[in-house]
N, C-alpha and C. Protein backbone atom coordinates (compact mmCIF):
# COMPACT_ATOMS: atom_id res chain seq x y z
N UNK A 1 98.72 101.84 64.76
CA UNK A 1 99.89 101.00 64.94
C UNK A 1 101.01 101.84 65.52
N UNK A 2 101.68 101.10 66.70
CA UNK A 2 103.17 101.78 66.92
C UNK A 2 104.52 101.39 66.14
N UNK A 3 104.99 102.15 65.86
CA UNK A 3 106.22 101.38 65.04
C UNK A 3 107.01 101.25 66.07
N UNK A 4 108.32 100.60 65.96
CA UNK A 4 109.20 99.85 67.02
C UNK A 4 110.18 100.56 66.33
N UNK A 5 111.69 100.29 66.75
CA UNK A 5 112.94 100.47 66.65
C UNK A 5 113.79 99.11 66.90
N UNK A 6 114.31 98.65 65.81
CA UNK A 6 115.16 98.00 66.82
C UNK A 6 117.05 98.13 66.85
N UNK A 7 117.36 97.78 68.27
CA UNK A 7 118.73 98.56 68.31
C UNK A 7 119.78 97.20 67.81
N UNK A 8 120.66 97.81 67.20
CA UNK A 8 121.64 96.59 66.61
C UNK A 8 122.04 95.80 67.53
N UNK A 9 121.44 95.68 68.78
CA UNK A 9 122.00 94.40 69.42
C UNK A 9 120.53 93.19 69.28
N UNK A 10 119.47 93.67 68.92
CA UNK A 10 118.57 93.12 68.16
C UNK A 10 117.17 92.89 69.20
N UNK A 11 117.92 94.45 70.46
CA UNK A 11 116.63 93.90 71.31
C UNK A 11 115.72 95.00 70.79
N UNK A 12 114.43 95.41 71.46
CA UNK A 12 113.37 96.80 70.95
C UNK A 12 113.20 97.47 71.73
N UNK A 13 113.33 98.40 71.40
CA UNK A 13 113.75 99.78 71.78
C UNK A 13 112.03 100.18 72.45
N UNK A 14 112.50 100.60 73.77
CA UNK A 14 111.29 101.02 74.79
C UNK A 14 109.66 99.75 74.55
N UNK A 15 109.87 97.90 74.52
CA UNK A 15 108.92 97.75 74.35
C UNK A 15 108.01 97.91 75.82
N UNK A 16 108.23 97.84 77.12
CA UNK A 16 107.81 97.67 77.70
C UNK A 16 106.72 98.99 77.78
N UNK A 17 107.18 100.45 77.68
CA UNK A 17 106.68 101.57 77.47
C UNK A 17 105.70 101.67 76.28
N UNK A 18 106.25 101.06 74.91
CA UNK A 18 105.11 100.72 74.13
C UNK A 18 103.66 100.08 74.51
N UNK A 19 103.68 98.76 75.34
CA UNK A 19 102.52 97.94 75.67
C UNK A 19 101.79 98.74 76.67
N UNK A 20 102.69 99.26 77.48
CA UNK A 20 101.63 100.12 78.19
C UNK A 20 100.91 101.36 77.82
N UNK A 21 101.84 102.12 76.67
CA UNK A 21 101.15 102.97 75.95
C UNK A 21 99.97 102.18 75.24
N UNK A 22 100.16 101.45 74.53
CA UNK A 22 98.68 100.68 74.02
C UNK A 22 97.91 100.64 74.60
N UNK A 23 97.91 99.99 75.97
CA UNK A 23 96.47 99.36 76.88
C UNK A 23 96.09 101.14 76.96
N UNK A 24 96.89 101.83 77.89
CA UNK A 24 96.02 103.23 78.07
C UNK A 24 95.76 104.14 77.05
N UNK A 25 96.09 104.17 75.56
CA UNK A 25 95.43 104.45 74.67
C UNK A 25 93.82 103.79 74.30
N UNK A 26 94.25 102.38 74.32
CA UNK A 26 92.84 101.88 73.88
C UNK A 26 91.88 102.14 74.46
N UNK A 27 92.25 101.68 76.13
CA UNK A 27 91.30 102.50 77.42
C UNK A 27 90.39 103.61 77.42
N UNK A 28 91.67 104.85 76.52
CA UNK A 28 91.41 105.96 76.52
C UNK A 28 90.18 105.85 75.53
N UNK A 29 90.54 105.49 74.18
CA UNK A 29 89.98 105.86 73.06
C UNK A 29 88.37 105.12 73.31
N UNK A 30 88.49 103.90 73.81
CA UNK A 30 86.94 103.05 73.93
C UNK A 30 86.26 104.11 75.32
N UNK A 31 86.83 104.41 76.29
CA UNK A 31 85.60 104.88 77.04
C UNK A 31 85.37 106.45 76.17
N UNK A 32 85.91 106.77 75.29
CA UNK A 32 85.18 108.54 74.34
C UNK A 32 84.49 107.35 72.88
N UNK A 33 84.29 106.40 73.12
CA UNK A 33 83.49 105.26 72.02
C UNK A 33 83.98 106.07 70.65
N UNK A 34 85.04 105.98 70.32
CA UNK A 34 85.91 106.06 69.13
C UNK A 34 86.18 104.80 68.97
N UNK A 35 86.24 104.89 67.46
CA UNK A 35 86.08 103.13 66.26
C UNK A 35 87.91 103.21 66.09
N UNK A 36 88.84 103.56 66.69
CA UNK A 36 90.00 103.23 66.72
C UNK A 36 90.41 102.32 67.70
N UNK A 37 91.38 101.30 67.45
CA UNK A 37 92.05 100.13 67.97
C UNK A 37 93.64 100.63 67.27
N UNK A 38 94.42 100.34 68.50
CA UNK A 38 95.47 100.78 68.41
C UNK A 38 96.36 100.01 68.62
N UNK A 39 97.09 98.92 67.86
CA UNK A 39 98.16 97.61 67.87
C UNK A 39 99.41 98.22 67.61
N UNK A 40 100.29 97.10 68.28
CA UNK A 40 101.71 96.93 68.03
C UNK A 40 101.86 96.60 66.41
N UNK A 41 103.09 96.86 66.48
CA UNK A 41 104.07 96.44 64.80
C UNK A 41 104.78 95.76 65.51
N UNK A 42 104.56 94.39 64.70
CA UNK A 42 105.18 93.61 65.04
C UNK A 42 106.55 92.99 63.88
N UNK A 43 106.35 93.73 62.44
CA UNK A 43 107.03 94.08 61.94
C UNK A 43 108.57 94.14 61.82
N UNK A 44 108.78 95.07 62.97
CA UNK A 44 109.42 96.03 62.79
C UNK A 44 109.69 96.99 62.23
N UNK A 45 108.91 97.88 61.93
CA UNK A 45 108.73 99.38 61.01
C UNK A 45 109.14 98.98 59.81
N UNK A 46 108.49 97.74 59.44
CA UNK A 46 108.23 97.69 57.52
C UNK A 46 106.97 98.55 57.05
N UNK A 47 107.20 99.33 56.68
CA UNK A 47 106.73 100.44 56.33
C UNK A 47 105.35 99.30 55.23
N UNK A 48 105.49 98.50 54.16
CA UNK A 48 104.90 97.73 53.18
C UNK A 48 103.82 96.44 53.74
N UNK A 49 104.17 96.38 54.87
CA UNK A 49 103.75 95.41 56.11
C UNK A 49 102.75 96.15 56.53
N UNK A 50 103.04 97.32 57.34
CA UNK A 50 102.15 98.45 58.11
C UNK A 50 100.98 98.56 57.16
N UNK A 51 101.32 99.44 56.06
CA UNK A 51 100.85 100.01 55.06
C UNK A 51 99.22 98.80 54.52
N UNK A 52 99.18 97.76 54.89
CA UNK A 52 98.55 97.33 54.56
C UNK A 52 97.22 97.05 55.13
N UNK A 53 97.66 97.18 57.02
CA UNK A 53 96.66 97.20 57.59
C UNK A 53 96.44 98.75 58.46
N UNK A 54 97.22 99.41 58.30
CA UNK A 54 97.25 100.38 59.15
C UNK A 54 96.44 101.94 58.45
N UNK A 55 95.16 102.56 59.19
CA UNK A 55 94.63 103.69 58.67
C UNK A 55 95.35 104.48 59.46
N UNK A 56 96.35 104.55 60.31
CA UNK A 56 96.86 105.85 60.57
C UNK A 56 98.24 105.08 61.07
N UNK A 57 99.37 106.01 61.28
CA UNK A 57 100.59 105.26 61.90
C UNK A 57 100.77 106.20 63.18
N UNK A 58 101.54 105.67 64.46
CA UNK A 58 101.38 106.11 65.39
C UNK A 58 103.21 105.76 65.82
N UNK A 59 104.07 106.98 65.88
CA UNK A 59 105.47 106.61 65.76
C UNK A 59 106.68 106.82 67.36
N UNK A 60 106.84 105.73 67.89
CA UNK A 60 107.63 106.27 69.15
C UNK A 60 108.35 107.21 69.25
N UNK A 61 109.28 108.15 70.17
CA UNK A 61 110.25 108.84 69.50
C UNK A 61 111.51 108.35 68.92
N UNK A 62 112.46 109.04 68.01
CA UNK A 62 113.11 108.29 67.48
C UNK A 62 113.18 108.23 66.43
N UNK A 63 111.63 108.16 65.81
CA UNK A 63 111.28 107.17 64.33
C UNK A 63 111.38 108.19 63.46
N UNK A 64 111.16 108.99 64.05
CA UNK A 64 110.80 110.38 62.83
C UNK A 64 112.00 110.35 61.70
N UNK A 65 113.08 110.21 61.90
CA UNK A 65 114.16 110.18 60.96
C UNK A 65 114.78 108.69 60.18
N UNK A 66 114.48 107.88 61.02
CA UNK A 66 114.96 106.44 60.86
C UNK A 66 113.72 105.86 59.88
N UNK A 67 112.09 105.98 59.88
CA UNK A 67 111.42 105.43 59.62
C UNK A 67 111.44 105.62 57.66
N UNK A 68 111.15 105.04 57.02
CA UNK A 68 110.60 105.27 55.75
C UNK A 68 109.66 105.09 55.13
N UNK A 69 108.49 106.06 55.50
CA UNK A 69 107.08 105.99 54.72
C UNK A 69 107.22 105.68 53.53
N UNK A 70 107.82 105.62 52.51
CA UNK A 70 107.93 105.43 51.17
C UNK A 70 106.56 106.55 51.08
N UNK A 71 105.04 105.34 50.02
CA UNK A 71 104.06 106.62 49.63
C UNK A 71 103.18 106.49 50.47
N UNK A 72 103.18 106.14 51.95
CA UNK A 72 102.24 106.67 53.11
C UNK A 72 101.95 107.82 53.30
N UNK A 73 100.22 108.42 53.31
CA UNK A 73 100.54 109.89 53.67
C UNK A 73 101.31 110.15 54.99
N UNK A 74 101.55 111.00 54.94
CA UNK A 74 102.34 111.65 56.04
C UNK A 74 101.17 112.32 56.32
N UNK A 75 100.15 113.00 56.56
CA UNK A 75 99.00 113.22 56.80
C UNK A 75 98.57 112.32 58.06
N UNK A 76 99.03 111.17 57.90
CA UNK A 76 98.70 110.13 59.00
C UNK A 76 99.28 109.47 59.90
N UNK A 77 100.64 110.34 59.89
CA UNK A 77 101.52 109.67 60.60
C UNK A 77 101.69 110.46 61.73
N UNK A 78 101.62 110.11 63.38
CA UNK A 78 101.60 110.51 64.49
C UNK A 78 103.25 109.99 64.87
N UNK A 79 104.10 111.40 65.17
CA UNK A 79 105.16 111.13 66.00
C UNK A 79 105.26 111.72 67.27
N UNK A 80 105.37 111.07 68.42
CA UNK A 80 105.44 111.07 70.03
C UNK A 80 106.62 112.03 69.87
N UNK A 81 106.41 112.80 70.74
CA UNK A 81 107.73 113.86 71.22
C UNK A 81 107.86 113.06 72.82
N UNK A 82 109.59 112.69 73.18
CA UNK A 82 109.95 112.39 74.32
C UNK A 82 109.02 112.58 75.54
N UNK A 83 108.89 113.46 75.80
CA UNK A 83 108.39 113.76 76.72
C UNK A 83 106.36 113.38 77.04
N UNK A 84 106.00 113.63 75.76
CA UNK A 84 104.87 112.50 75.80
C UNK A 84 104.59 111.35 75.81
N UNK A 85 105.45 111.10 75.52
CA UNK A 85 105.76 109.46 75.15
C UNK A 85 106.27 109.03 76.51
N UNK A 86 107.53 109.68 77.43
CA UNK A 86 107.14 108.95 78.71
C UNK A 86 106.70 109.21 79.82
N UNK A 87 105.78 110.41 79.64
CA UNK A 87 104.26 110.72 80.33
C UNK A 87 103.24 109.97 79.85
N UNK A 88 103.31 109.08 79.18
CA UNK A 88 101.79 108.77 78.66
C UNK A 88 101.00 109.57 78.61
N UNK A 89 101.48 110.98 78.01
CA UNK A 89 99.98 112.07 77.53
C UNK A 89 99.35 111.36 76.61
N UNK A 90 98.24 111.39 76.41
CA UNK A 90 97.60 111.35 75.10
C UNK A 90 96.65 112.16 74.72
N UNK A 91 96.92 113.46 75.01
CA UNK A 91 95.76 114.36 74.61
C UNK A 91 95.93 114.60 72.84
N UNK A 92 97.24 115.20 72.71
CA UNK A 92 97.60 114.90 70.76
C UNK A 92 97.39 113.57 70.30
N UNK A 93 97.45 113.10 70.58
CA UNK A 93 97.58 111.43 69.75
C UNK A 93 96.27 111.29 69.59
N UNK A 94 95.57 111.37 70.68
CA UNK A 94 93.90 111.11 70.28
C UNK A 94 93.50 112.88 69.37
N UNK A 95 93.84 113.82 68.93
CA UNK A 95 93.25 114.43 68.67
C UNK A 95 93.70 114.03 67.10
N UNK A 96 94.96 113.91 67.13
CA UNK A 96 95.30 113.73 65.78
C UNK A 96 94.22 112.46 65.25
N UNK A 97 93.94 111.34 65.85
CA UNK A 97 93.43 110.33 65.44
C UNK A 97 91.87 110.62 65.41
N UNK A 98 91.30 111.61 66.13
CA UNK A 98 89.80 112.35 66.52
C UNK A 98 89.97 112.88 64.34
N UNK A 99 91.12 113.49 63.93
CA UNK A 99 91.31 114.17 63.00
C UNK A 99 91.32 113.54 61.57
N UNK A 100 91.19 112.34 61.82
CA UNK A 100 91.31 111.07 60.69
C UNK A 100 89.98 110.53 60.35
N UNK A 101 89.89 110.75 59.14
CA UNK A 101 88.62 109.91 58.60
C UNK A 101 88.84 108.88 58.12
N UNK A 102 88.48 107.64 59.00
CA UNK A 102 88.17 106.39 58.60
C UNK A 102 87.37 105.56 57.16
C-alpha cells in the first residue's frame, strides 16, 4: 500500500505520481513473478484502516514524520526518499519487499 498525504486545502499530495508509481511497480514486481500487489490507500494514511489489509506499507516522501504507525512493525514500512520517488527507481522498494515474508 502507498500512503497519501493530504494537504489542508483537501487536495492529495503527488496523486498523479502515486498511480503511476503503482502500475510500474506492479509491472515490475509480476514480470520477477513475486506474490506482491501493490494498491493505493485510499484511506488516507489511517494507519487502523491500512493495518488491516496491508503486509507491508509502502510510504511517499513526506510521510516519514507525519504518518503514525501506532503498533505496525516498522520492520515493514518502506519510505521513498525524494529523489526515488520522482525517478521511479524501484530497485529498494522491491528489495525491501523481496525482504518480507509473507
Amino acid at each position: 500500500m502507498i500512503g497519501k498525504s493530504k494537504l489542508p486545502n483537501g487536495s492529495i499530495l503527488g496523486m498523479f505520481k502515486q498511480k503511476k508509481l503503482v502500475t510500474k511497480l506492479n509491472k515490475t514486481l509480476e514480470t520477477k513473478n513475486s506474490p506482491w500487489l501493490v494498491a493505493l490507500d485510499d484511506s488516507i494514511a489511517d494507519i487502523d484502516v491500512i493495518a488491516q489489509e496491508a503486509d507491508a506499507i509502502i510510504c511517499v516522501p513526506g510521510l516519514q514524520k507525519q504518518f503514525d504507525l501506532k503498533n505496525y512493525p516498522k520492520e515493514k514500512v518502506f519510505y521513498f526518499d525524494s529523489l526515488s520517488y520522482h525517478e521511479l527507481a524501484l530497485d529498494n522498494v522491491i528489495k525491501f519487499l523481496e525482504s518480507i515474508e509473507q
